[in-house]
Protein backbone atom coordinates (compact mmCIF):
# COMPACT_ATOMS: atom_id res chain seq x y z
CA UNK A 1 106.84 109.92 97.41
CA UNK A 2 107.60 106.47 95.42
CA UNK A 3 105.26 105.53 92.80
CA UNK A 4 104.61 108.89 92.13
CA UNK A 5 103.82 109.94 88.16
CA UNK A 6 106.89 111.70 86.53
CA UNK A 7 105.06 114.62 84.82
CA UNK A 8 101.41 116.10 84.44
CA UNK A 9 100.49 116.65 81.02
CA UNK A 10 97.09 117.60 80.93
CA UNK A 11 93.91 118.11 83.19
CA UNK A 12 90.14 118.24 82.48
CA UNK A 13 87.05 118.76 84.30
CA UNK A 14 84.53 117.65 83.01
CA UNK A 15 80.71 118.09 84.16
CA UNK A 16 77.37 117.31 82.83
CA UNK A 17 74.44 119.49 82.87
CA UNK A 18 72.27 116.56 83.64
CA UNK A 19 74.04 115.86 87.21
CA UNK A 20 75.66 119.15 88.50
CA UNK A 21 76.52 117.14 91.67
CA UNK A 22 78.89 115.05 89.68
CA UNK A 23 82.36 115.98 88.27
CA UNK A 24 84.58 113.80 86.41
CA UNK A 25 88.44 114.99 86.82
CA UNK A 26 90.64 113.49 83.67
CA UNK A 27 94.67 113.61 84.27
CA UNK A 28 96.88 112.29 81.70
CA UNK A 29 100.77 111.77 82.70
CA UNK A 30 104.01 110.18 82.02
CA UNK A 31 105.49 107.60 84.24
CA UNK A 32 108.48 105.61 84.74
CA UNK A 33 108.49 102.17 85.23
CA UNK A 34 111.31 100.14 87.01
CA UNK A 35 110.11 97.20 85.84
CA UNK A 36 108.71 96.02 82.48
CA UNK A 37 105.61 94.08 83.24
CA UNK A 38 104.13 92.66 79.94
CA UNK A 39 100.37 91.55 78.78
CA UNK A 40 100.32 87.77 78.67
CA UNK A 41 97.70 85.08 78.03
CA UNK A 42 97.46 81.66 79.77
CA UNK A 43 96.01 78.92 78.14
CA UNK A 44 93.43 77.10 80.38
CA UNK A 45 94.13 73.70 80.97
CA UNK A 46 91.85 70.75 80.04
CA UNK A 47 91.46 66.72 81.34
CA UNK A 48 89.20 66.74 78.11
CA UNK A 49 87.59 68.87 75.72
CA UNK A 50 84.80 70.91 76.77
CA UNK A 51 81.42 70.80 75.77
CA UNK A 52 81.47 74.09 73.56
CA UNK A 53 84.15 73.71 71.74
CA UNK A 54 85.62 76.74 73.57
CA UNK A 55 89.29 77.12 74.04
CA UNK A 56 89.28 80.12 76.91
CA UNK A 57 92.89 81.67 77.54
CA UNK A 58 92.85 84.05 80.82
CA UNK A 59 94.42 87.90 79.98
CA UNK A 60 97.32 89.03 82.81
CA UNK A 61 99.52 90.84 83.27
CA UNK A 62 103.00 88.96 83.86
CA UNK A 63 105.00 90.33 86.54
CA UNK A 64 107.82 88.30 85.91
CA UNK A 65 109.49 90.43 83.82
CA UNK A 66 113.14 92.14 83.54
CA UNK A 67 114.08 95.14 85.31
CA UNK A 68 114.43 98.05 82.63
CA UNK A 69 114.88 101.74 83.40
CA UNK A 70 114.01 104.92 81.71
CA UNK A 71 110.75 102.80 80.10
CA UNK A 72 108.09 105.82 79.96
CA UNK A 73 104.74 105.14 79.15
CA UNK A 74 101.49 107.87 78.95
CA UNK A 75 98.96 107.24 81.39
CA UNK A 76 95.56 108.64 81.91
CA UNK A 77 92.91 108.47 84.68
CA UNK A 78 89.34 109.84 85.80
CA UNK A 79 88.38 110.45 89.19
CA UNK A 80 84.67 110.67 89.59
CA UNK A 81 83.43 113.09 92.53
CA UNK A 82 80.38 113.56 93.86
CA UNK A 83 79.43 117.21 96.06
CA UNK A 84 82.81 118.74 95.71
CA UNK A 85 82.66 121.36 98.54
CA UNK A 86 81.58 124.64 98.23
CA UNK A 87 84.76 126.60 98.65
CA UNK A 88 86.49 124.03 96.02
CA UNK A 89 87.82 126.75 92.80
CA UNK A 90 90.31 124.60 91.17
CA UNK A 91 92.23 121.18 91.20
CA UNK A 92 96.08 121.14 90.98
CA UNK A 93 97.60 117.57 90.43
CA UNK A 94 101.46 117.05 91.48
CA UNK A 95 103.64 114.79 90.15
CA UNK A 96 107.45 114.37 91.09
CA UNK A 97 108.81 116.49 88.44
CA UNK A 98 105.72 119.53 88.30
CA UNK A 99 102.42 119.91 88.59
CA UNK A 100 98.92 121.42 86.73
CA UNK A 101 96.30 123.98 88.30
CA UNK A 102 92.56 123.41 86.34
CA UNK A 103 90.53 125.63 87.75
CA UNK A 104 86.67 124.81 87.51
């Protein structure tokens, strides 16, 4: 599968006494990226100065950027769930190189 996370590094579930119907399941990974794609910020353009006094940029990310390989960067994510069926006992995450077992 493309696009797929190089390695699992770590899994948590995580739930709160307060909602037992809700689970929160943390991964954190590495992945490789084919392409660098770099935070920029744009400058918003003005016919003449605005009111404030404000000079507002906008925050993107610029996908015009060179192709690299063998960048790796650590990524992390939380999937929230909500009545995770009965029979559920664990979560195992796959990535293209391995893959993690939590169980819960």
């Amino acid at each position: 599968m493309e696009n797929k996370i190089r390695f699992v590094k770590d899994i948590r579930i995580i739930k709160e006494n307060a909602e037992p119907d809700l689970m929160a399941i943390k991964a954190k990974g590495i992945a490789e990226l084919k392409k660098l794609i770099a935070p920029i910020l744009i400058p918003r353009e003005y016919e003449k100065p605005p009111g404030d006094g404000i000079y507002e940029l906008d925050f993107i990310l610029d996908n015009t950027g060179e192709d690299y390989t063998n960048v790796e960067l650590e990524v992390d994510v939380v999937f929230r769930v909500k009545s995770m069926p009965d029979w559920v006992k664990g979560v195992k995450i796959n990535a293209a190189e391995n893959s993690d077992i939590e169980l819960i």
